[in-house]
PDB file of N, CA and C in Angstrom:
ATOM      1  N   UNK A   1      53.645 166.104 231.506  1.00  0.00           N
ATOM      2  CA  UNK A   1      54.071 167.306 232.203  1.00  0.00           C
ATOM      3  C   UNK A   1      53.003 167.654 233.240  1.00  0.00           C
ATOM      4  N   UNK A   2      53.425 167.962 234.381  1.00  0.00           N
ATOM      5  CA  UNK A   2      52.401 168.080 235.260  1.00  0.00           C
ATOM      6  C   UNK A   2      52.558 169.757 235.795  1.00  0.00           C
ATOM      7  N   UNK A   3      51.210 170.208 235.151  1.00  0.00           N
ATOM      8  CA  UNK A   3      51.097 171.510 235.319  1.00  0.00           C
ATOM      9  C   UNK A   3      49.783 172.186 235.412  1.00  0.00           C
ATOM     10  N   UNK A   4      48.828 173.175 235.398  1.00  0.00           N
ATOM     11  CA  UNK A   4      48.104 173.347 235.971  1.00  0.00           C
ATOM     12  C   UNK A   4      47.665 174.135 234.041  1.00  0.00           C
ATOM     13  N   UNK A   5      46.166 173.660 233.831  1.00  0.00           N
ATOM     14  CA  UNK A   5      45.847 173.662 232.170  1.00  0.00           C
ATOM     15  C   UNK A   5      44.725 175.061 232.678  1.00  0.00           C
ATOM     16  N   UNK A   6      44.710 175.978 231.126  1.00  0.00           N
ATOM     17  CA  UNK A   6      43.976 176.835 231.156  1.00  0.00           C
ATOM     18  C   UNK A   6      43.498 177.004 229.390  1.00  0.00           C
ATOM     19  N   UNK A   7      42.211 176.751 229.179  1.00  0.00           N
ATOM     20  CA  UNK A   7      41.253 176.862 227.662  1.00  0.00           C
ATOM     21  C   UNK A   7      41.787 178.128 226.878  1.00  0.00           C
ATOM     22  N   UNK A   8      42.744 177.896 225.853  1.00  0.00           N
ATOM     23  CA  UNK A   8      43.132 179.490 224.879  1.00  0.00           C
ATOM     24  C   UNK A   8      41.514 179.538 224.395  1.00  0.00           C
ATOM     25  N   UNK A   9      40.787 178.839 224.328  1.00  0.00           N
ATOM     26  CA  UNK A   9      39.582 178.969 223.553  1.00  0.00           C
ATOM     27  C   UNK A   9      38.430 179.679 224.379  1.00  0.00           C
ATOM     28  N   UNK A  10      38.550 178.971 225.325  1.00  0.00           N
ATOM     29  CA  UNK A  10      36.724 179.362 226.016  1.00  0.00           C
ATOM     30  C   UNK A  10      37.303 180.438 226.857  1.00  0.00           C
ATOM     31  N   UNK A  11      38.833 180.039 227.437  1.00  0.00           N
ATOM     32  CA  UNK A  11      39.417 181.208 228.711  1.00  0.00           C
ATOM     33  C   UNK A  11      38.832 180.649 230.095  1.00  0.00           C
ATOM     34  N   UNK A  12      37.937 179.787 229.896  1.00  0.00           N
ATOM     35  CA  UNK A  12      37.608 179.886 231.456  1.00  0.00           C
ATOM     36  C   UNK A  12      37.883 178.749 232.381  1.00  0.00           C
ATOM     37  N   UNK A  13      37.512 177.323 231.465  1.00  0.00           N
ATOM     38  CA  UNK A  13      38.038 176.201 231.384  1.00  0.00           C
ATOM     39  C   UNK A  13      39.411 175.767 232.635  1.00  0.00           C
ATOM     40  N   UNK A  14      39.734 175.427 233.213  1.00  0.00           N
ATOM     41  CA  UNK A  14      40.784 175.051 234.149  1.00  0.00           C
ATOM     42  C   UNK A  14      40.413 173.886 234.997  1.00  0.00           C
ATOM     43  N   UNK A  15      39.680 173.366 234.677  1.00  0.00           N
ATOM     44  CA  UNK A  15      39.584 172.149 235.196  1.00  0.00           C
ATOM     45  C   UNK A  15      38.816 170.461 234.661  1.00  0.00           C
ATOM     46  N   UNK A  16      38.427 170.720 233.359  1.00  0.00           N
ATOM     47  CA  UNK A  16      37.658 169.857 232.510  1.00  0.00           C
ATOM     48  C   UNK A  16      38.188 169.629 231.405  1.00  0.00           C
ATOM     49  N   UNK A  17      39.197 168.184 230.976  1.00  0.00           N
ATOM     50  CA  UNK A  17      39.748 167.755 229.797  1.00  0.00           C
ATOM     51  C   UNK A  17      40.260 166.710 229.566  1.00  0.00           C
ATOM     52  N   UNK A  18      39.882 166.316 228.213  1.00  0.00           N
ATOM     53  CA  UNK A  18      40.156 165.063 228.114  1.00  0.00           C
ATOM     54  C   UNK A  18      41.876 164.816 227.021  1.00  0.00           C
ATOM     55  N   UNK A  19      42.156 164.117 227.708  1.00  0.00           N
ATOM     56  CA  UNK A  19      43.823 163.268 226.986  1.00  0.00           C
ATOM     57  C   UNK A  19      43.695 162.321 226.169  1.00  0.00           C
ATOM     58  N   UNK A  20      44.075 162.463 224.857  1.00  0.00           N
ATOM     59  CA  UNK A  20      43.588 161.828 224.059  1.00  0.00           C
ATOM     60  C   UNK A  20      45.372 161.655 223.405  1.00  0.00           C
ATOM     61  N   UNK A  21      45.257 159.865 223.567  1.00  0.00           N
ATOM     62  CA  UNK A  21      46.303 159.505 223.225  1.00  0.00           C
ATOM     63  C   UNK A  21      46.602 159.299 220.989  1.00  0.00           C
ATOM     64  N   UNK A  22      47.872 159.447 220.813  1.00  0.00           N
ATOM     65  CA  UNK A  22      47.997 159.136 219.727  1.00  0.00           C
ATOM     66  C   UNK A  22      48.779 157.686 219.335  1.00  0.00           C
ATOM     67  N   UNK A  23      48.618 157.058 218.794  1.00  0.00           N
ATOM     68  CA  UNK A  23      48.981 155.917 218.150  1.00  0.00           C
ATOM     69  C   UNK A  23      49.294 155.543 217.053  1.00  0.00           C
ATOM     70  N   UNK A  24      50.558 155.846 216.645  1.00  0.00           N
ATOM     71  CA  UNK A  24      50.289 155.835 214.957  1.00  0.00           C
ATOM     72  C   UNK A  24      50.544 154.401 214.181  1.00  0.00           C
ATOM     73  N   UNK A  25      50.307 153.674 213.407  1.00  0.00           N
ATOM     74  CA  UNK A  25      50.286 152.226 212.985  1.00  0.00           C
ATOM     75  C   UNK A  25      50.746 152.872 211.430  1.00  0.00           C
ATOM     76  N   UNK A  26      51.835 152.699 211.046  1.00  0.00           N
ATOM     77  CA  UNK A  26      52.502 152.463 210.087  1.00  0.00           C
ATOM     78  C   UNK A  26      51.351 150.903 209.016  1.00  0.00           C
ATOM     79  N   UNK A  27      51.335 151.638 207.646  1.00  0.00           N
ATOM     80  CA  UNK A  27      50.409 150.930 206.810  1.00  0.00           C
ATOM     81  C   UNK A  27      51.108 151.291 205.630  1.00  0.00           C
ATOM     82  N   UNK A  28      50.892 150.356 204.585  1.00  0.00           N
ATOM     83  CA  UNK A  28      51.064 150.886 203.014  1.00  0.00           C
ATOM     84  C   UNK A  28      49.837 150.057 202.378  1.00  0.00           C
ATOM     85  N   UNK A  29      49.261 150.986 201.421  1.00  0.00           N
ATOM     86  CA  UNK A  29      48.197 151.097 200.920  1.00  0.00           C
ATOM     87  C   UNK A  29      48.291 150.974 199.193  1.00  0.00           C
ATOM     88  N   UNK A  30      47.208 150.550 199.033  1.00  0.00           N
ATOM     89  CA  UNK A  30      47.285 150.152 197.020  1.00  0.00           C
ATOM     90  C   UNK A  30      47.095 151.331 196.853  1.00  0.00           C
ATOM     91  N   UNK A  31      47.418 152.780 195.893  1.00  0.00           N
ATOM     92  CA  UNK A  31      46.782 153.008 195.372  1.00  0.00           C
ATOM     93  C   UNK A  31      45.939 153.395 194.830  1.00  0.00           C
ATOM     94  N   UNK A  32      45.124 152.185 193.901  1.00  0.00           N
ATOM     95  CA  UNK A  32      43.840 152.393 193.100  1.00  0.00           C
ATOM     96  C   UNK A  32      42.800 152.234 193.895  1.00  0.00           C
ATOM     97  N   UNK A  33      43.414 151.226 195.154  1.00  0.00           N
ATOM     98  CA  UNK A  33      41.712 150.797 195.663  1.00  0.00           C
ATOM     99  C   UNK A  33      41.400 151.335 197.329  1.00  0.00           C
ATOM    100  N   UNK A  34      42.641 151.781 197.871  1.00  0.00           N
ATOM    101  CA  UNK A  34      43.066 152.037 199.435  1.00  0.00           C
ATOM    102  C   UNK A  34      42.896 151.240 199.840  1.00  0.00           C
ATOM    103  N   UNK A  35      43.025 149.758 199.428  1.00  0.00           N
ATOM    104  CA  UNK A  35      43.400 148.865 200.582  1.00  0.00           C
ATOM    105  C   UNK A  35      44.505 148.160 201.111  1.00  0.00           C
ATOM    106  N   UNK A  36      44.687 148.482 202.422  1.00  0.00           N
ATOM    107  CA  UNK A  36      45.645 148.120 203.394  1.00  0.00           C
ATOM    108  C   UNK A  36      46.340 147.223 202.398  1.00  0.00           C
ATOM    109  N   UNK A  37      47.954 147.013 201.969  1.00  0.00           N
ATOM    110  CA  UNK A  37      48.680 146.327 201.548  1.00  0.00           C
ATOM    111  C   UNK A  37      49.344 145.302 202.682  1.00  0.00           C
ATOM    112  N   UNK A  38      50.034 146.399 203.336  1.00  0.00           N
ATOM    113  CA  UNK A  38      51.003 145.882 204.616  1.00  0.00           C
ATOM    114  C   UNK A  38      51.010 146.300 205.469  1.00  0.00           C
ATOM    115  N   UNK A  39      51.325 146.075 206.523  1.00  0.00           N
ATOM    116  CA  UNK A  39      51.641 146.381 208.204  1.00  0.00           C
ATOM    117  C   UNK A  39      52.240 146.202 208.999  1.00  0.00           C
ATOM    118  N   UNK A  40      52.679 147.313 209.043  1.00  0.00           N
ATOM    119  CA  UNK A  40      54.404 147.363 209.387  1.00  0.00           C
ATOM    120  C   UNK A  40      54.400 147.193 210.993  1.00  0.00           C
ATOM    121  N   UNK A  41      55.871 146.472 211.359  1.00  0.00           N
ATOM    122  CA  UNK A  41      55.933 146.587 212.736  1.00  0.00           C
ATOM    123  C   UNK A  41      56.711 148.210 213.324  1.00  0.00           C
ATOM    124  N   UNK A  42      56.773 148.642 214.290  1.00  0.00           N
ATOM    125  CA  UNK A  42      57.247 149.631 214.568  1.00  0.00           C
ATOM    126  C   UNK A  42      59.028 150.107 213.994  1.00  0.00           C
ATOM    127  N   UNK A  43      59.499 149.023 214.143  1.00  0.00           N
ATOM    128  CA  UNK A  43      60.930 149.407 213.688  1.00  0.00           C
ATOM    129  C   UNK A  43      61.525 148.483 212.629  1.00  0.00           C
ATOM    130  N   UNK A  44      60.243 148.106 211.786  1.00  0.00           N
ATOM    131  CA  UNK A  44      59.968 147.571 210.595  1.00  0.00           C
ATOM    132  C   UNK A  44      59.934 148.080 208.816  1.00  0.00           C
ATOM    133  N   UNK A  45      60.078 149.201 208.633  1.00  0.00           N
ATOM    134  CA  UNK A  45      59.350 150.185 207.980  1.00  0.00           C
ATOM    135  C   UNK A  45      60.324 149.916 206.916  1.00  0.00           C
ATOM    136  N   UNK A  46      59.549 150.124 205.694  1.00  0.00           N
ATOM    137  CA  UNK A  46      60.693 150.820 204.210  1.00  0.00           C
ATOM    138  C   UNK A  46      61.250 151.692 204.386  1.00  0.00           C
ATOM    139  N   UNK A  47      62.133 151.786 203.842  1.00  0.00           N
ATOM    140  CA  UNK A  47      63.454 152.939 203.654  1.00  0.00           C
ATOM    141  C   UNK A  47      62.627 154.200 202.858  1.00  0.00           C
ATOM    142  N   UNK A  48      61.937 154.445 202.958  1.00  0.00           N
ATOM    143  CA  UNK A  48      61.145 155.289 202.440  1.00  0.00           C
ATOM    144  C   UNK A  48      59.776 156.372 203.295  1.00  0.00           C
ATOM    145  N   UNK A  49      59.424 155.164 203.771  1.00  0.00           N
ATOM    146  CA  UNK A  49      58.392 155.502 205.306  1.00  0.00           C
ATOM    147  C   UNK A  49      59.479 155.593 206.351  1.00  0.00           C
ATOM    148  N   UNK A  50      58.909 157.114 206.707  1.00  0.00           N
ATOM    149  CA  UNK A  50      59.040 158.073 207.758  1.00  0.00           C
ATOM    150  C   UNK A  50      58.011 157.897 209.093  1.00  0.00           C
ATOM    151  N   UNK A  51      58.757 157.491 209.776  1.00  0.00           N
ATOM    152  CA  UNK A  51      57.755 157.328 211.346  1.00  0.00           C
ATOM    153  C   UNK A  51      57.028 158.270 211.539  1.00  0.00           C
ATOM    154  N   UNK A  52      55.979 158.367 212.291  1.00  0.00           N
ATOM    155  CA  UNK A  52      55.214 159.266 213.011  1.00  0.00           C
ATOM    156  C   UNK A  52      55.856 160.088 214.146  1.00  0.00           C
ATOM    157  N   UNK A  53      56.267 161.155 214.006  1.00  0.00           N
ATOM    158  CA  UNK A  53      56.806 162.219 214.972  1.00  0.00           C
ATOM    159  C   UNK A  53      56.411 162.852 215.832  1.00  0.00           C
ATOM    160  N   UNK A  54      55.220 163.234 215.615  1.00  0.00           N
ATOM    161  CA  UNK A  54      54.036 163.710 216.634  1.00  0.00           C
ATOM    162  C   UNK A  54      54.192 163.562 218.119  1.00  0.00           C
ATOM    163  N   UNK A  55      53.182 164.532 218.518  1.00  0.00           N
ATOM    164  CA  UNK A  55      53.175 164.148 219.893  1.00  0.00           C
ATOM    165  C   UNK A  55      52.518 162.831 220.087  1.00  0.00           C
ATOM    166  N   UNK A  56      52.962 162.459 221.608  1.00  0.00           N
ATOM    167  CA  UNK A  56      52.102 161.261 221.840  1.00  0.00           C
ATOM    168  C   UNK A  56      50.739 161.250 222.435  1.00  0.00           C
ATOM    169  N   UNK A  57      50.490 162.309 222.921  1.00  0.00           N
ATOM    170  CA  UNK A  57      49.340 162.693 222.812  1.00  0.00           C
ATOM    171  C   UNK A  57      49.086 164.180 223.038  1.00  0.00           C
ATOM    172  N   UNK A  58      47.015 164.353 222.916  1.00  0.00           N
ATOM    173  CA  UNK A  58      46.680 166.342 222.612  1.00  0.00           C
ATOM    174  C   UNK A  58      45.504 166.533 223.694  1.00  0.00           C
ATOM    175  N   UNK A  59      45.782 167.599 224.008  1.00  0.00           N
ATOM    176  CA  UNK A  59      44.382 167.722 225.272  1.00  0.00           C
ATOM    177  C   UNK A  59      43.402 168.189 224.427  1.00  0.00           C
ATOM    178  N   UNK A  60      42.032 167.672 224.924  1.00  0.00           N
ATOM    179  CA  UNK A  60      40.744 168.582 224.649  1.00  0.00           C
ATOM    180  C   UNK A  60      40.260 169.181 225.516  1.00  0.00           C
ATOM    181  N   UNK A  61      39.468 169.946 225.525  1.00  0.00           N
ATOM    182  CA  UNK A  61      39.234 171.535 226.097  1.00  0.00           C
ATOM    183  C   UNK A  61      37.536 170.494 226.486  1.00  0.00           C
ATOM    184  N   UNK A  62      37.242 170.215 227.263  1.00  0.00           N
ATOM    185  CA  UNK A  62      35.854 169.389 227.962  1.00  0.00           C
ATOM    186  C   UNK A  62      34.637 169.895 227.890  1.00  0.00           C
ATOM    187  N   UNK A  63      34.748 171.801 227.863  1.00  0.00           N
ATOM    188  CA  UNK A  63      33.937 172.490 228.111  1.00  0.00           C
ATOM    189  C   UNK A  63      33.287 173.262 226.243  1.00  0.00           C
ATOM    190  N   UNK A  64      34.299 173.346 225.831  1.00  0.00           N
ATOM    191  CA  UNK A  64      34.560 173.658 224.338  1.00  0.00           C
ATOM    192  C   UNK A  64      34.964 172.919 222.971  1.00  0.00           C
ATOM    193  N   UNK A  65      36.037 172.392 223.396  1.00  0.00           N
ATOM    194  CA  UNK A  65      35.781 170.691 222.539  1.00  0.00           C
ATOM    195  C   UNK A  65      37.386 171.153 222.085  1.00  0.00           C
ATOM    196  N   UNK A  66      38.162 172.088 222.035  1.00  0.00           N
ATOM    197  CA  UNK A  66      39.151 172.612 221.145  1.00  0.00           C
ATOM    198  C   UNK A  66      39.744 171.731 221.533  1.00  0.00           C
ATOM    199  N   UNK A  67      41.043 171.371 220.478  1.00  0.00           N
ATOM    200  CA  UNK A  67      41.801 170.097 220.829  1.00  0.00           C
ATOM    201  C   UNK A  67      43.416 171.146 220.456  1.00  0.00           C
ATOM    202  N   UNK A  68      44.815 170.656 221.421  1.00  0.00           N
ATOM    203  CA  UNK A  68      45.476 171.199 220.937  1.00  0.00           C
ATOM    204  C   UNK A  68      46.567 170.547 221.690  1.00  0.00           C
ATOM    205  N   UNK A  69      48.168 170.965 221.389  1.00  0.00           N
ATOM    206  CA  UNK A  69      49.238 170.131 222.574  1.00  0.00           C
ATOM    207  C   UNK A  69      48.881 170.926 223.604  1.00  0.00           C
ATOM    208  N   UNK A  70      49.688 169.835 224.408  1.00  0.00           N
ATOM    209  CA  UNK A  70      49.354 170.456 225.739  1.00  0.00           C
ATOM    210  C   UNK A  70      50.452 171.847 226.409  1.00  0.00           C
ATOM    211  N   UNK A  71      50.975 171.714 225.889  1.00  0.00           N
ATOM    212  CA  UNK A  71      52.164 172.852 225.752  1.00  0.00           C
ATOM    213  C   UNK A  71      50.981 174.220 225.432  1.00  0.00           C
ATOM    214  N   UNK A  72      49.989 174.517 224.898  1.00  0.00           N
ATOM    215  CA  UNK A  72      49.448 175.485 224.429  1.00  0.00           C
ATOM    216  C   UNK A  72      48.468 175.788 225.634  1.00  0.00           C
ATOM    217  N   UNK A  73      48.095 174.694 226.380  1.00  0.00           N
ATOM    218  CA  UNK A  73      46.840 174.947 227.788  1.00  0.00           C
ATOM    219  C   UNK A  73      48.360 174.824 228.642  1.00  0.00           C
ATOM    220  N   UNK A  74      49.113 174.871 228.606  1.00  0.00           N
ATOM    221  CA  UNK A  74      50.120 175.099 229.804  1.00  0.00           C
ATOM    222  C   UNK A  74      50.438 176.456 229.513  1.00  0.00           C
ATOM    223  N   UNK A  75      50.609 177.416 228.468  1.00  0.00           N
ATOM    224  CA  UNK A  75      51.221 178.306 228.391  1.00  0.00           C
ATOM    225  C   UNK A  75      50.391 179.013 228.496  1.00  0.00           C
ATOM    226  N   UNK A  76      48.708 179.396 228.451  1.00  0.00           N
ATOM    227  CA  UNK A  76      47.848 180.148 228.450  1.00  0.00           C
ATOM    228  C   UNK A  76      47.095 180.020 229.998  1.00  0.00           C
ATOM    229  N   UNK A  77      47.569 178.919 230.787  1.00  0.00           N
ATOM    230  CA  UNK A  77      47.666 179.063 232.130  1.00  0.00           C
ATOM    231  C   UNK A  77      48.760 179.987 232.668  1.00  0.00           C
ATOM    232  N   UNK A  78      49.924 179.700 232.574  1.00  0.00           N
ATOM    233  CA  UNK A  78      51.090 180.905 232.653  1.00  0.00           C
ATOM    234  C   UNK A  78      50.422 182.200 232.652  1.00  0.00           C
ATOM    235  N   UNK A  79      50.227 182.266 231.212  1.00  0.00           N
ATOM    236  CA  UNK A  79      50.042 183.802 230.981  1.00  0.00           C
ATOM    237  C   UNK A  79      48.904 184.418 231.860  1.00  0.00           C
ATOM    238  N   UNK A  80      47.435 183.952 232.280  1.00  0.00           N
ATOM    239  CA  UNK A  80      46.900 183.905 232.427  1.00  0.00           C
ATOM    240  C   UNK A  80      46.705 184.075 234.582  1.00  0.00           C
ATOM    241  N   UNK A  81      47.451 183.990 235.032  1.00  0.00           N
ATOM    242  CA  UNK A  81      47.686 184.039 237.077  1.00  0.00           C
ATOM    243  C   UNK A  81      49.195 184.855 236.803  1.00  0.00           C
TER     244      UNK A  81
END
């Protein structure tokens, strides 16, 4: 989304942040010991495992570190001019 970001945290922030992508890798795990069993391909999964829904990725705040969607530094720019 291309929009103009503002820090709910620091407030002052509007121009320093980093995009930090998400990736989620589907795994099944032992257990007793947590180690990696299997590894799933994306549209591979047990009837049981639920994909990752999430966003695909979350901004960080550069100046403050807060991490959040980006929907939340778009809307506190809004509010904010």
């Amino acid at each position: 989304m291309q929009a103009p970001y503002c820090c709910p945290n620091c407030k002052t922030n509007k121009t320093r942040f980093n995009k930090i992508d998400q990736v989620a890798n589907p795994i099944k795990m032992d257990a007793q010991t947590g180690e990696i069993v299997e590894t799933y391909e994306t549209n591979q999964v047990e009837t049981f495992h639920i994909m990752y829904q999430g966003p695909k990725f979350k901004i960080q705040c550069a100046a403050c570190g807060v991490i959040e969607d980006e929907t939340t530094f778009i809307q506190y720019a809004q509010y904010k001019s």
